[in-house]
C-alpha atoms as a PDB file:
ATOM      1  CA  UNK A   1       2.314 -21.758  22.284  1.00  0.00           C
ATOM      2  CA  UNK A   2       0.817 -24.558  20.393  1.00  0.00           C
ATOM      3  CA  UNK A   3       3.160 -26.553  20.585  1.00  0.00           C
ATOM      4  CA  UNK A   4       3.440 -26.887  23.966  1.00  0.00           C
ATOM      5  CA  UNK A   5       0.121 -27.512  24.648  1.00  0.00           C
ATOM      6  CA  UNK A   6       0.298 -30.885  22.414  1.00  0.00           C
ATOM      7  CA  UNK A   7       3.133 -32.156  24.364  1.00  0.00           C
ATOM      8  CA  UNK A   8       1.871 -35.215  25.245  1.00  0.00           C
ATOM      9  CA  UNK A   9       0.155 -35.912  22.286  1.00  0.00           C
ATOM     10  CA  UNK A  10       2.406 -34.714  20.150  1.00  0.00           C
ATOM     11  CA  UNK A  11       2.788 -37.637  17.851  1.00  0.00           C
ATOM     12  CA  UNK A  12      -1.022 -37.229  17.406  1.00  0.00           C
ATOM     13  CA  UNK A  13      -0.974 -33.949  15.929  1.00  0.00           C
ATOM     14  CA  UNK A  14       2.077 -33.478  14.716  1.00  0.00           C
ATOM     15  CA  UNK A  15       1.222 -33.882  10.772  1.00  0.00           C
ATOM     16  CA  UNK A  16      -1.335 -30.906  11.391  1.00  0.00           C
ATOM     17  CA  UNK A  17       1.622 -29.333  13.681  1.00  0.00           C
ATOM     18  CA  UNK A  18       3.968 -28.981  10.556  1.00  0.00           C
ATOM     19  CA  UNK A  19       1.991 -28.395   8.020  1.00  0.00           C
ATOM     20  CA  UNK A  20       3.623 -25.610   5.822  1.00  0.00           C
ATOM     21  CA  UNK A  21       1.794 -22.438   5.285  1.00  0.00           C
ATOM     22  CA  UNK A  22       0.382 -22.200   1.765  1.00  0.00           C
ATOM     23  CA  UNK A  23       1.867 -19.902  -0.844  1.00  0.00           C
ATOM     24  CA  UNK A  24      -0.567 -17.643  -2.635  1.00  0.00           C
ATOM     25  CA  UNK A  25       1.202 -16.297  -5.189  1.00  0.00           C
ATOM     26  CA  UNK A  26       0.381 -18.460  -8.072  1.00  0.00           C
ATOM     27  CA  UNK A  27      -3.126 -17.825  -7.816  1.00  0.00           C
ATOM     28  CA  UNK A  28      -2.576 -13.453  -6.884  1.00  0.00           C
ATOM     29  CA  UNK A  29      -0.688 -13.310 -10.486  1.00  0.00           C
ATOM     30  CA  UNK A  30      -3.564 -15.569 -12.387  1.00  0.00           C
ATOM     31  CA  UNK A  31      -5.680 -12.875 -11.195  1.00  0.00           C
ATOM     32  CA  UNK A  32      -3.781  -9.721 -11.955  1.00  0.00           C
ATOM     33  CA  UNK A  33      -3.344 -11.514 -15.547  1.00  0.00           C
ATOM     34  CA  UNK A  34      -6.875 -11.616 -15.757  1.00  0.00           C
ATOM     35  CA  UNK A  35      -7.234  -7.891 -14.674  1.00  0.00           C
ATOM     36  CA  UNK A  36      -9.669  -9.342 -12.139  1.00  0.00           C
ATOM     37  CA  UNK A  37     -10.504  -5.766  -9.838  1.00  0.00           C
ATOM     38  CA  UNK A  38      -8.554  -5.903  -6.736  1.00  0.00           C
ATOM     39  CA  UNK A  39      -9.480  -3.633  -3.685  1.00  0.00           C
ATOM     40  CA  UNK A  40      -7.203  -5.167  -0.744  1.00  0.00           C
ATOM     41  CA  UNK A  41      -5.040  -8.245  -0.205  1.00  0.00           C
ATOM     42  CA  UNK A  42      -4.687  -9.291   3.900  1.00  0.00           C
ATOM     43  CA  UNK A  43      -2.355 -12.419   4.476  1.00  0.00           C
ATOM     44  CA  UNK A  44      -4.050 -13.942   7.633  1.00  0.00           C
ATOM     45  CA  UNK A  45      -0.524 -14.873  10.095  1.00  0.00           C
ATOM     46  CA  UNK A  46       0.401 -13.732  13.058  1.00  0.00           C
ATOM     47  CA  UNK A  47      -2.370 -11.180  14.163  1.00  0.00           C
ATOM     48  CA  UNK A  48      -4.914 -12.985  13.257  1.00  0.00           C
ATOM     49  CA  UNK A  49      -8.049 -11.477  11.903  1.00  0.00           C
ATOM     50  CA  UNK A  50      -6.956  -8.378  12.830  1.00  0.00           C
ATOM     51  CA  UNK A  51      -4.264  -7.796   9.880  1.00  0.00           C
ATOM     52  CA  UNK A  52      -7.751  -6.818   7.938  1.00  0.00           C
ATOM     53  CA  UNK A  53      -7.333  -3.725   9.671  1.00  0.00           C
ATOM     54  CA  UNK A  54      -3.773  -2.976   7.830  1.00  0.00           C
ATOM     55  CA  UNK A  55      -6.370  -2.474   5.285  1.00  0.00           C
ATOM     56  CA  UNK A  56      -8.138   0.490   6.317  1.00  0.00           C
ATOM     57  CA  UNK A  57     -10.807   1.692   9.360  1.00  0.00           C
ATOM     58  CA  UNK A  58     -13.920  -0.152   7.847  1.00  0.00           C
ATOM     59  CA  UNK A  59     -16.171  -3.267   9.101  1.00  0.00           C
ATOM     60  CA  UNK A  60     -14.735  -6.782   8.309  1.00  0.00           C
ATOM     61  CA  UNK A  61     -18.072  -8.659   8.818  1.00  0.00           C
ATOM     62  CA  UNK A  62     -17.103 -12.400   8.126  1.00  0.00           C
ATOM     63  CA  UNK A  63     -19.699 -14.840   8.049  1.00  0.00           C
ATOM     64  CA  UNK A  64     -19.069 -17.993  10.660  1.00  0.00           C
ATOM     65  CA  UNK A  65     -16.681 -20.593   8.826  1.00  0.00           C
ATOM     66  CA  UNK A  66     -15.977 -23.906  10.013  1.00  0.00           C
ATOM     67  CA  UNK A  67     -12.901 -23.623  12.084  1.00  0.00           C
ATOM     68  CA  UNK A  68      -9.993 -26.221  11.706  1.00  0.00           C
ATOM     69  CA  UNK A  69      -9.824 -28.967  14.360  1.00  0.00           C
ATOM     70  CA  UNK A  70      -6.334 -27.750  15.179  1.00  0.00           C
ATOM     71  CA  UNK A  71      -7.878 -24.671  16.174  1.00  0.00           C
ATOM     72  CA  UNK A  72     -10.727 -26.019  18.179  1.00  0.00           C
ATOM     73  CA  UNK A  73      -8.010 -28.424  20.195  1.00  0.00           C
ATOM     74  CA  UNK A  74      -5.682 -25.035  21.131  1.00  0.00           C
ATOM     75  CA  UNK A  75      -8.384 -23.245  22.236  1.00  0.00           C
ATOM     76  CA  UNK A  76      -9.321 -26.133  24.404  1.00  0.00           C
ATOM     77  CA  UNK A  77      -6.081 -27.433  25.543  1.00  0.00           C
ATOM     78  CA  UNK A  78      -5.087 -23.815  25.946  1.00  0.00           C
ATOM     79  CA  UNK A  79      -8.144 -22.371  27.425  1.00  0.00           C
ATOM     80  CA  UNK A  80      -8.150 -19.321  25.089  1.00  0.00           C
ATOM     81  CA  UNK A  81     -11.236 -16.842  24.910  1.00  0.00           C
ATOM     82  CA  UNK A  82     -12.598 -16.995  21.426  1.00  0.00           C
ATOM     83  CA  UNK A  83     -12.077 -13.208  20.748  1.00  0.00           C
ATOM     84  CA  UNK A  84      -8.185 -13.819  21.413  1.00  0.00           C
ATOM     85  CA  UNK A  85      -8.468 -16.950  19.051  1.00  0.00           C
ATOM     86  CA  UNK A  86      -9.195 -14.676  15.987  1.00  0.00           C
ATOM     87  CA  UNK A  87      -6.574 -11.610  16.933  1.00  0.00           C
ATOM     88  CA  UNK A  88      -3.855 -14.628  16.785  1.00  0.00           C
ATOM     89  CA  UNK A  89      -4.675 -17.368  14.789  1.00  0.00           C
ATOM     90  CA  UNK A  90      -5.860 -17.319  11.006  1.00  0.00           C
ATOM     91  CA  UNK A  91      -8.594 -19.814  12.210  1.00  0.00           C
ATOM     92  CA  UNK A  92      -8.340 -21.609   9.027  1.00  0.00           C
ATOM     93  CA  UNK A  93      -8.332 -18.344   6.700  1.00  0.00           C
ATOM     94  CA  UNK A  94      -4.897 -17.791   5.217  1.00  0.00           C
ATOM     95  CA  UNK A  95      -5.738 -14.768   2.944  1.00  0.00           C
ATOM     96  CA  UNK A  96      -8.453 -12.488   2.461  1.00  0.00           C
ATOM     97  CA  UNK A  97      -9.016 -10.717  -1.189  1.00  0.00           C
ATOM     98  CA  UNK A  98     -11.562  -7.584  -1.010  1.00  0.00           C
ATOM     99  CA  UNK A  99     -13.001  -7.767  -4.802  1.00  0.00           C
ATOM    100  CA  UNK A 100     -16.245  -5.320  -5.888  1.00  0.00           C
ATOM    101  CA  UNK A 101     -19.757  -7.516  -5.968  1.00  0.00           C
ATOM    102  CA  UNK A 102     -19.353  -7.783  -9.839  1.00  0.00           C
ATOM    103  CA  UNK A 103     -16.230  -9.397  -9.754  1.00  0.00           C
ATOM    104  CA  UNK A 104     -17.122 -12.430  -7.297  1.00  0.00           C
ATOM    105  CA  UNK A 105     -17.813 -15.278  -9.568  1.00  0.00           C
ATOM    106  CA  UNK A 106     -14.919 -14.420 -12.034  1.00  0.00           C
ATOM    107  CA  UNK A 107     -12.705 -14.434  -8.981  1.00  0.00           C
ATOM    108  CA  UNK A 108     -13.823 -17.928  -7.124  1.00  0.00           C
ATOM    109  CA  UNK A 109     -13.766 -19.261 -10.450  1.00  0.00           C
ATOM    110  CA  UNK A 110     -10.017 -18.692 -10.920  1.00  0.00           C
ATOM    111  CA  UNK A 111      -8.991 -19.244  -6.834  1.00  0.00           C
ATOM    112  CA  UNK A 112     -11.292 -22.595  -7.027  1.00  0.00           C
ATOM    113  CA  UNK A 113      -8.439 -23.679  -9.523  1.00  0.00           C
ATOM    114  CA  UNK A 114      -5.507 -23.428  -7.052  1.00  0.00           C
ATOM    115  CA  UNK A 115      -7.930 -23.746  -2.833  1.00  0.00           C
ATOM    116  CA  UNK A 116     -10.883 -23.740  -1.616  1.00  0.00           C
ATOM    117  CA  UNK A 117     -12.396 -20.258  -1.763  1.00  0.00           C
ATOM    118  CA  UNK A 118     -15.568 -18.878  -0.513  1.00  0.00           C
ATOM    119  CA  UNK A 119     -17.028 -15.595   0.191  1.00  0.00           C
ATOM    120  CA  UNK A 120     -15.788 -14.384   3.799  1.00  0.00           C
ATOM    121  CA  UNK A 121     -18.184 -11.815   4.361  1.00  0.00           C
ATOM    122  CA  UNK A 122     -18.892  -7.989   3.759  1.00  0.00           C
ATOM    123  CA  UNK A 123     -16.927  -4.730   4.338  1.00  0.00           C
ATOM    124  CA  UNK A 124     -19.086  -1.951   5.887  1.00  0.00           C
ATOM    125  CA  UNK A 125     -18.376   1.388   8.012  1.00  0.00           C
ATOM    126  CA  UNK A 126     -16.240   1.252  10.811  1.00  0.00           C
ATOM    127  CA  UNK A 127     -13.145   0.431  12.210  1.00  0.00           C
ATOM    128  CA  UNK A 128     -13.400  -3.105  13.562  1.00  0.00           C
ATOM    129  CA  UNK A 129     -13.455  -7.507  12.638  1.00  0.00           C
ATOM    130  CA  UNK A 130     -16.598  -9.200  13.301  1.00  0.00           C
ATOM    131  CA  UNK A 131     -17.365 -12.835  12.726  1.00  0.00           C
ATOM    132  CA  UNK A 132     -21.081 -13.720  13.727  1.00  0.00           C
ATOM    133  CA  UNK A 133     -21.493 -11.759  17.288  1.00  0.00           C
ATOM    134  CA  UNK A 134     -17.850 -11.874  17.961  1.00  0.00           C
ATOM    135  CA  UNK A 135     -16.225  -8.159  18.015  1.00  0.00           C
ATOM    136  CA  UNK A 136     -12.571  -8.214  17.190  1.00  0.00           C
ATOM    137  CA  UNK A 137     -11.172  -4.217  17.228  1.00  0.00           C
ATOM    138  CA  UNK A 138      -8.052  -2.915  16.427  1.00  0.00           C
ATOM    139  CA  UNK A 139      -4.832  -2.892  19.175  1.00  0.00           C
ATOM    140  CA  UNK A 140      -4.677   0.334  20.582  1.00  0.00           C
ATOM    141  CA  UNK A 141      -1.677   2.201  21.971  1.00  0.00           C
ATOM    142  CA  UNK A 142      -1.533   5.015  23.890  1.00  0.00           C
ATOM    143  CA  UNK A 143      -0.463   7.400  21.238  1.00  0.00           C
ATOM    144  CA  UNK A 144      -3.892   6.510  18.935  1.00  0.00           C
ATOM    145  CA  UNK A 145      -6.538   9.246  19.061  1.00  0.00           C
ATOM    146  CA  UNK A 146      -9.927   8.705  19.755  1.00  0.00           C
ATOM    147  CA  UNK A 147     -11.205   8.782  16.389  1.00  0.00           C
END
């Protein structure tokens, strides 16, 4: 999809086009070495925001981040609704740790070493992604029961 929608300007973009997908696994071991508490690991791909759901039926609340140029020119070029941004794109978020409060600094102090980290949000009841107002909810199929 994207890259037909930078067709004609490919030449423009295409640095940002090709960019290869970070590899997390250096800094994942550091932190197992360092017995840092680990409740959930999400690699952000293809699903977008919604992979936090492979996680279990809680409340991803993410706090508003600022979202990639490449990101804001798709949606754009491609004239894509904001909520279908997030269930397909990472939006700039390639991986999402869920760590208890106490273990926060320890852990940005070690991922600060390798990326930029920040705290994404909060996890709360129910079974859906959020990121400001924006309601992102799982993909459902007609054998899912109505819990």
């Amino acid at each position: 999809m994207a890259r037909k929608l930078f067709e004609e300007h490919e030449k423009e973009w295409l640095e940002e086009l090709l960019t290869p997908t970070r590899i997390y696994v250096r800094p994942i071991k550091k932190l197992i070495q360092e017995n840092v508490e680990i409740h959930g690991m999400a690699h952000i791909t293809g699903g977008g925001l919604r992979n936090l759901l492979r996680l279990g039926k809680h409340h991803y609340k993410l706090n508003p981040w600022k979202i990639p140029k490449i990101f804001e020119e798709i949606q754009k070029r491609g004239d894509v609704a904001p909520a279908e941004m997030y269930s397909t794109f990472n939006q700039g978020i390639g991986f999402v740790l869920i760590i208890p409060q106490h273990s926060v600094d320890r852990t940005l102090d070690i991922l600060n070493q390798y990326y930029e980290s920040w705290i994404a949000g909060t996890v709360e009841q129910g079974n859906f992604v959020s990121v400001g107002n924006l309601k992102i909810y799982p993909v459902r199929s007609e054998n899912d029961d109505n819990d």
